[in-house]
PDB file of N, CA and C in Angstrom:
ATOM      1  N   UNK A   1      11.024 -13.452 -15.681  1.00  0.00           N
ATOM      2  CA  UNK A   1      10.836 -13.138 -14.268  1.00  0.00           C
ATOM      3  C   UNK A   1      10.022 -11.848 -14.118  1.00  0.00           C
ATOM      4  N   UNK A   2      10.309 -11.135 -14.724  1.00  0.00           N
ATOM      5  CA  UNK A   2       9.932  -9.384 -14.852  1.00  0.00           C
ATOM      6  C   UNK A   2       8.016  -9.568 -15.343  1.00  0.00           C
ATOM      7  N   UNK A   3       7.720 -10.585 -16.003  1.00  0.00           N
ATOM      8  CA  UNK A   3       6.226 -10.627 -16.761  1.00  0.00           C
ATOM      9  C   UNK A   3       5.580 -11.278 -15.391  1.00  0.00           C
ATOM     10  N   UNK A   4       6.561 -12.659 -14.961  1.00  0.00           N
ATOM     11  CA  UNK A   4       6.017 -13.108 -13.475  1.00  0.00           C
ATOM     12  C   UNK A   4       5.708 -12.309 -12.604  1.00  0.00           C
ATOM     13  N   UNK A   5       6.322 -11.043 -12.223  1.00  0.00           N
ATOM     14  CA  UNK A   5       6.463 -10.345 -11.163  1.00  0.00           C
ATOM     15  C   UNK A   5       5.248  -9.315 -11.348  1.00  0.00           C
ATOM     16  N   UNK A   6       4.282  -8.677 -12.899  1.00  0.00           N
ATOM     17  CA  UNK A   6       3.796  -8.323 -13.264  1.00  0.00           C
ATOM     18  C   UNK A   6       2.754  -8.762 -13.028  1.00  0.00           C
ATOM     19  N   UNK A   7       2.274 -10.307 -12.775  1.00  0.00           N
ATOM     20  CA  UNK A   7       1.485 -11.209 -12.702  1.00  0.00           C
ATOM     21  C   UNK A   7       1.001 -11.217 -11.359  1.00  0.00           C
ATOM     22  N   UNK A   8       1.763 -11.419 -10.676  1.00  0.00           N
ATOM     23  CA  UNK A   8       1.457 -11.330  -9.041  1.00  0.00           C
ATOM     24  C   UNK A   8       0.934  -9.803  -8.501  1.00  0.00           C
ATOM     25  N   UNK A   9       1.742  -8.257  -9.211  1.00  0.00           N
ATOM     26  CA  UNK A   9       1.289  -7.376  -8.684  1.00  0.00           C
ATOM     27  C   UNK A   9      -0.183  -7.232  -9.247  1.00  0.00           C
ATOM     28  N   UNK A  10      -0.652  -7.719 -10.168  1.00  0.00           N
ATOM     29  CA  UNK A  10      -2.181  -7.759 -10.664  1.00  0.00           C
ATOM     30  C   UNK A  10      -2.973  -9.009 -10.118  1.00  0.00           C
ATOM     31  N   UNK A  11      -2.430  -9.957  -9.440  1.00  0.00           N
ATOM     32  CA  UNK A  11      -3.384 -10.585  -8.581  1.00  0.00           C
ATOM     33  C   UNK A  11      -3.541  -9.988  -7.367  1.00  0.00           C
ATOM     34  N   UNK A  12      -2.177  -9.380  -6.988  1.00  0.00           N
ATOM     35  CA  UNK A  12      -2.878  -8.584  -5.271  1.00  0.00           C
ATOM     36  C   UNK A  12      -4.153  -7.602  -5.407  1.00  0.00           C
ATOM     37  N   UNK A  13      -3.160  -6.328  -6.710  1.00  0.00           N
ATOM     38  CA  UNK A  13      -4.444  -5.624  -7.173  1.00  0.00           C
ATOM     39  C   UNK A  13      -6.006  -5.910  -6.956  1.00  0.00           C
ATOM     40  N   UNK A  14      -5.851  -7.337  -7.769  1.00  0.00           N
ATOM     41  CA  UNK A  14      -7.419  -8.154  -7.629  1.00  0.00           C
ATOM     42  C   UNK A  14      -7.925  -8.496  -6.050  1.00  0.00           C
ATOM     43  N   UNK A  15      -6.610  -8.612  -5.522  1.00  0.00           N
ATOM     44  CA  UNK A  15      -7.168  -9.465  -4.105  1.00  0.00           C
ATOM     45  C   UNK A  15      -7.668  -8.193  -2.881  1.00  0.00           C
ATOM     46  N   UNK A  16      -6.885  -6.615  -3.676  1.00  0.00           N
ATOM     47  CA  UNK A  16      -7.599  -5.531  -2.535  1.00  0.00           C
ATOM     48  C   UNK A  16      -8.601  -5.008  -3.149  1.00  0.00           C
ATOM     49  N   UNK A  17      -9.232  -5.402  -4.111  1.00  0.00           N
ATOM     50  CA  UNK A  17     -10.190  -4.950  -5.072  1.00  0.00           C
ATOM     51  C   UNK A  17     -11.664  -5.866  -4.189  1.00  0.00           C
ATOM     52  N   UNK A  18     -11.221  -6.945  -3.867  1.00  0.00           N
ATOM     53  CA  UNK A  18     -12.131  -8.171  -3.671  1.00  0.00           C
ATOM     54  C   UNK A  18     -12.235  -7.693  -1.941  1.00  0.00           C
ATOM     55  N   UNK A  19     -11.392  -7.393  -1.359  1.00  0.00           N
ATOM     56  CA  UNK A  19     -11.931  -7.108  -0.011  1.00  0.00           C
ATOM     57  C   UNK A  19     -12.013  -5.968   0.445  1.00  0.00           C
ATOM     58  N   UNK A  20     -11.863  -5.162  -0.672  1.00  0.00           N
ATOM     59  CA  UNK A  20     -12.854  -3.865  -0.656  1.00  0.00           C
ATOM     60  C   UNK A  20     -14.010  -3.913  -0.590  1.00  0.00           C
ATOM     61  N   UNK A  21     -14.649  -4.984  -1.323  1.00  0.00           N
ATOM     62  CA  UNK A  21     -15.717  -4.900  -1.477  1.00  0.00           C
ATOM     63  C   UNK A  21     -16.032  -6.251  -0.320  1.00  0.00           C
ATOM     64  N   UNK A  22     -15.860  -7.012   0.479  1.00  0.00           N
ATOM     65  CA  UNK A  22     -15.815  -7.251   1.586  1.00  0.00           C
ATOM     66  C   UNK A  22     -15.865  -6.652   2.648  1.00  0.00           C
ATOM     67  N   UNK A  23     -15.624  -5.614   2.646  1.00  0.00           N
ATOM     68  CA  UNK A  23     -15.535  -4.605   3.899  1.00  0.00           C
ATOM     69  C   UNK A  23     -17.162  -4.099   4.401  1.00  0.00           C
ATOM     70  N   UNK A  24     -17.583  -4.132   5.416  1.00  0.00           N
ATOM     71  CA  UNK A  24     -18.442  -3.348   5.980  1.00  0.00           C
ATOM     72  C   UNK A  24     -17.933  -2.043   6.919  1.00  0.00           C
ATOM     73  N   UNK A  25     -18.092  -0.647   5.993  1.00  0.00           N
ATOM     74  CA  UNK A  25     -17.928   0.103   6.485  1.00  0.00           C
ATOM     75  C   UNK A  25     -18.395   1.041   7.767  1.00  0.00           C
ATOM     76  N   UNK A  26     -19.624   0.209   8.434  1.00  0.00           N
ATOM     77  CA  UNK A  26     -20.308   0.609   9.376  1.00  0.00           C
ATOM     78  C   UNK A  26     -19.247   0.170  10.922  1.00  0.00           C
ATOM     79  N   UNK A  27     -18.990  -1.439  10.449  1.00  0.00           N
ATOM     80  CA  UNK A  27     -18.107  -2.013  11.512  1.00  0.00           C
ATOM     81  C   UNK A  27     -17.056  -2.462  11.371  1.00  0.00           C
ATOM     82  N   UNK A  28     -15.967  -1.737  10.791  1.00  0.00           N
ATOM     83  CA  UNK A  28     -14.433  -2.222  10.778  1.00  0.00           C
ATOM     84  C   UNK A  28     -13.612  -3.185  11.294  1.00  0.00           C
ATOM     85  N   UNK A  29     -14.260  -3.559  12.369  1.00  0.00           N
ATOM     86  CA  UNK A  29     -13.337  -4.020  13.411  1.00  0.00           C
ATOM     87  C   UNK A  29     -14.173  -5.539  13.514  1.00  0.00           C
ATOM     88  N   UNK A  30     -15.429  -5.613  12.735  1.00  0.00           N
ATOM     89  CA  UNK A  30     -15.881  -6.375  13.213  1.00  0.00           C
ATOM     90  C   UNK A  30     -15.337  -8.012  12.563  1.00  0.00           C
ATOM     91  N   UNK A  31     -15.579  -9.082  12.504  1.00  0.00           N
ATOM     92  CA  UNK A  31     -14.944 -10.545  11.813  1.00  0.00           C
ATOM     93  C   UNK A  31     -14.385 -10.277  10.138  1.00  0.00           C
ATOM     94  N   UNK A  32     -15.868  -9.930  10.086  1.00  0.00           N
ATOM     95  CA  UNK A  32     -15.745 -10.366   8.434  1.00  0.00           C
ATOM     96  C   UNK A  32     -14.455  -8.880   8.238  1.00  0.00           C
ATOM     97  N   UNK A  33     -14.587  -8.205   8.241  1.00  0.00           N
ATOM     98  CA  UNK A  33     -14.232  -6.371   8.153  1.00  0.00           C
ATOM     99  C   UNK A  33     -12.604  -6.964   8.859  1.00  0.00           C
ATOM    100  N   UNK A  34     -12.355  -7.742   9.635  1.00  0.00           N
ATOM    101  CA  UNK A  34     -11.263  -7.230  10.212  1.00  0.00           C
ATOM    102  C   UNK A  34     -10.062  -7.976   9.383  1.00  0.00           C
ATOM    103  N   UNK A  35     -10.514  -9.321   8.600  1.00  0.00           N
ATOM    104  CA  UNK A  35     -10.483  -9.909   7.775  1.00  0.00           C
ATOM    105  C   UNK A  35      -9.759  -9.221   6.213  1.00  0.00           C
ATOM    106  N   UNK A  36     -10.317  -9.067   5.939  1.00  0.00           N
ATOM    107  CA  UNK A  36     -10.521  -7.903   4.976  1.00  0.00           C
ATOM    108  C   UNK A  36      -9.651  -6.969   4.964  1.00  0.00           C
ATOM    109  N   UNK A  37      -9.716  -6.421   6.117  1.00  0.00           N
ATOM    110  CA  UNK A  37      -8.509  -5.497   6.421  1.00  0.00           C
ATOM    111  C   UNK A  37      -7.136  -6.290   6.103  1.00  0.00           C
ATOM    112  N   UNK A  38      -7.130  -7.014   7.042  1.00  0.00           N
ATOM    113  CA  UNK A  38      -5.263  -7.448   6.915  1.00  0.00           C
ATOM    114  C   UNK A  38      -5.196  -8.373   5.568  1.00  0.00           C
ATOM    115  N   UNK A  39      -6.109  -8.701   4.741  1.00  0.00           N
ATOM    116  CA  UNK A  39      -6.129  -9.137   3.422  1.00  0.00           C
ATOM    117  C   UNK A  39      -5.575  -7.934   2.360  1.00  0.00           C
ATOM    118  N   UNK A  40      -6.152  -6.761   2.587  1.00  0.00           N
ATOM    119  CA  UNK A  40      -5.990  -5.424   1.925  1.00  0.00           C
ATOM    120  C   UNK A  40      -4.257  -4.964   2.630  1.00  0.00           C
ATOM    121  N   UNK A  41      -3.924  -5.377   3.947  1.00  0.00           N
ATOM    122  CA  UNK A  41      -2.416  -4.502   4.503  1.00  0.00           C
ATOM    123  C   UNK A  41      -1.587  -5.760   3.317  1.00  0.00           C
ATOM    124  N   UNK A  42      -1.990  -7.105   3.662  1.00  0.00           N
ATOM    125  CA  UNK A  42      -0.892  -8.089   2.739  1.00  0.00           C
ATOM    126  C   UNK A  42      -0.813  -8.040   1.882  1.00  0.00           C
ATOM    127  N   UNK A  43      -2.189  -7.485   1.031  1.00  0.00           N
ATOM    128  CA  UNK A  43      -2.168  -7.675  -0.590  1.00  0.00           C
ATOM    129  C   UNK A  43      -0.769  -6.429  -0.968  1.00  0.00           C
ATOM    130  N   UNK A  44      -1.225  -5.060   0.006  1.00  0.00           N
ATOM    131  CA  UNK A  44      -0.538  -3.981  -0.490  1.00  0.00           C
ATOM    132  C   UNK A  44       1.185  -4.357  -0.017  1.00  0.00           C
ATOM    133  N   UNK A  45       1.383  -4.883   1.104  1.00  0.00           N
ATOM    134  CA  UNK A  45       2.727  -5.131   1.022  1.00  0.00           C
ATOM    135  C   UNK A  45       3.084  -5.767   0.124  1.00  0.00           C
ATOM    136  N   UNK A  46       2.790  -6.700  -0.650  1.00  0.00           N
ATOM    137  CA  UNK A  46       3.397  -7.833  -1.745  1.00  0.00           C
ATOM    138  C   UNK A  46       3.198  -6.648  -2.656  1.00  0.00           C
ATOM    139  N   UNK A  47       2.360  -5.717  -2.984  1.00  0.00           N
ATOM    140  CA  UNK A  47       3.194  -4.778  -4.083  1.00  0.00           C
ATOM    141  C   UNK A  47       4.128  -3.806  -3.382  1.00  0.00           C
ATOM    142  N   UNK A  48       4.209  -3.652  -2.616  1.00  0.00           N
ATOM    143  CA  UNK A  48       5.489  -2.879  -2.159  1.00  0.00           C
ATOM    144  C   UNK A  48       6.459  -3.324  -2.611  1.00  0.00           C
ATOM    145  N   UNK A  49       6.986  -4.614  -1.907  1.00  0.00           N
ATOM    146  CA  UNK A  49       8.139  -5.729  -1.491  1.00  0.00           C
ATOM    147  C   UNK A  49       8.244  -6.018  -3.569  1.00  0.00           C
ATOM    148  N   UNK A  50       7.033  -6.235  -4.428  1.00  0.00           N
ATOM    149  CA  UNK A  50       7.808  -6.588  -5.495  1.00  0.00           C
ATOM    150  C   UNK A  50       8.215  -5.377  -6.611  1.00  0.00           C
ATOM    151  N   UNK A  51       7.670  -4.089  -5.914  1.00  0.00           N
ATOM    152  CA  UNK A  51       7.866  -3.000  -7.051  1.00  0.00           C
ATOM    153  C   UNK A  51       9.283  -2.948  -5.615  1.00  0.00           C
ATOM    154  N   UNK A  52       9.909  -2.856  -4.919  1.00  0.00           N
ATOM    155  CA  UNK A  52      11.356  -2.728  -4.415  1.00  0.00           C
ATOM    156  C   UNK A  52      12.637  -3.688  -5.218  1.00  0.00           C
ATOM    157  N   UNK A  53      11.676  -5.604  -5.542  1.00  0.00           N
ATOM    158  CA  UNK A  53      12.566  -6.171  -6.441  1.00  0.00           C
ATOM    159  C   UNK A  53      12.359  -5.893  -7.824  1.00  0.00           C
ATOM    160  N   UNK A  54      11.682  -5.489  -8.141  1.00  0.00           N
ATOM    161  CA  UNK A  54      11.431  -4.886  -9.886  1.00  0.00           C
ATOM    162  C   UNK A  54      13.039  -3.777  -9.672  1.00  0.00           C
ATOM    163  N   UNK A  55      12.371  -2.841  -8.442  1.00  0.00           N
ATOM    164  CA  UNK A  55      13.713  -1.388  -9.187  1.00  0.00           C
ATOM    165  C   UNK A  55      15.219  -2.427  -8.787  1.00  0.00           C
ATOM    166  N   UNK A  56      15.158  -2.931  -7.592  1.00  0.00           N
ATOM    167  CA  UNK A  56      16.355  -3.346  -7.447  1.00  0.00           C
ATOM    168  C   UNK A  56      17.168  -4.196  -8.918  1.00  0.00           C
ATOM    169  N   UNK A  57      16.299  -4.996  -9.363  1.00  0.00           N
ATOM    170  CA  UNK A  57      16.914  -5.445 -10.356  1.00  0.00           C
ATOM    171  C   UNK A  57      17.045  -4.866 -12.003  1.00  0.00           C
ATOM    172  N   UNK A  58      16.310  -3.749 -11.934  1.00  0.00           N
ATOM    173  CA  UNK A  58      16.544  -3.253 -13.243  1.00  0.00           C
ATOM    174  C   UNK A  58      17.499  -1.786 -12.843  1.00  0.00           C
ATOM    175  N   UNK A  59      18.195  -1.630 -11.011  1.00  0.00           N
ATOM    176  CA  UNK A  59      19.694  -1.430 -11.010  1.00  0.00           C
ATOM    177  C   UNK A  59      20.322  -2.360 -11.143  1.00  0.00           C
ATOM    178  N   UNK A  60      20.316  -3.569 -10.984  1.00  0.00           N
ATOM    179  CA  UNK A  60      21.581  -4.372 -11.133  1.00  0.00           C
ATOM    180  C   UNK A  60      21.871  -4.175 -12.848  1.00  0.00           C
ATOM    181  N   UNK A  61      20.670  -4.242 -13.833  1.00  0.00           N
ATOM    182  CA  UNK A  61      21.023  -4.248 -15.188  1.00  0.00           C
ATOM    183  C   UNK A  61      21.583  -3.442 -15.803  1.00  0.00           C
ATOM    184  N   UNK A  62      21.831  -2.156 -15.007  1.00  0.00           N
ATOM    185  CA  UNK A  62      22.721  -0.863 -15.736  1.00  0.00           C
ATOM    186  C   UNK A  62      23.819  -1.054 -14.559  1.00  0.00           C
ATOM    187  N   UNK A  63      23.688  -1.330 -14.170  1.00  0.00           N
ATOM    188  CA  UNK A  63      25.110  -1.583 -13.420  1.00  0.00           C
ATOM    189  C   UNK A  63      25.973  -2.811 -13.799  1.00  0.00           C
ATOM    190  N   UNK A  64      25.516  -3.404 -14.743  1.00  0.00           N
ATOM    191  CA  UNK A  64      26.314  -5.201 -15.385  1.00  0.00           C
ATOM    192  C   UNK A  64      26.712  -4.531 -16.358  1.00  0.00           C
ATOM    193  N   UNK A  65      25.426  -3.571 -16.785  1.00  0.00           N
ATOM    194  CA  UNK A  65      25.920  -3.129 -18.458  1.00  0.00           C
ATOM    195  C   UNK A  65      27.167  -1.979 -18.685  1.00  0.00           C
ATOM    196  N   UNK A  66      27.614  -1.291 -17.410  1.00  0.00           N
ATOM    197  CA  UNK A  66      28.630  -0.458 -17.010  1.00  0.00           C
ATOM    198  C   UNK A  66      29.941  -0.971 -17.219  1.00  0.00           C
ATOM    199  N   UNK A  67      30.166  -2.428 -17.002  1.00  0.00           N
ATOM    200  CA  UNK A  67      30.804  -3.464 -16.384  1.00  0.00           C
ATOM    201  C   UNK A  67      31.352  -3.835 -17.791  1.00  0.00           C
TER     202      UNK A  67
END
């Protein structure tokens, strides 16, 4: 699960890498650019949300091993 979860935070990586370079910095707001943008807010939440289940579960593992 832990190599899976590794897997996905290096495809978002890739996916704000890719609409970085999508972006026209002249017009932000404009189709392609605005695009881009909320591609870059989703990519970065899915590493948020899976580096929160990464720590959460490597507390549950010192907390079983307490047990």
């Amino acid at each position: 699960m832990r190599i899976f979860i590794y897997i996905l935070i290096a495809l978002s990586a890739v996916v704000i890498v890719y609409n970085v370079t999508v972006l026209n910095f002249d017009d932000l707001l404009g189709e392609d650019s605005a695009i881009a943008l909320i591609g870059i807010v989703c990519a970065a939440c899915v590493i948020v949300l899976l580096s929160i289940l990464l720590t959460s579960k490597a507390i549950d593992r010192k907390f079983k091993g307490k047990k």
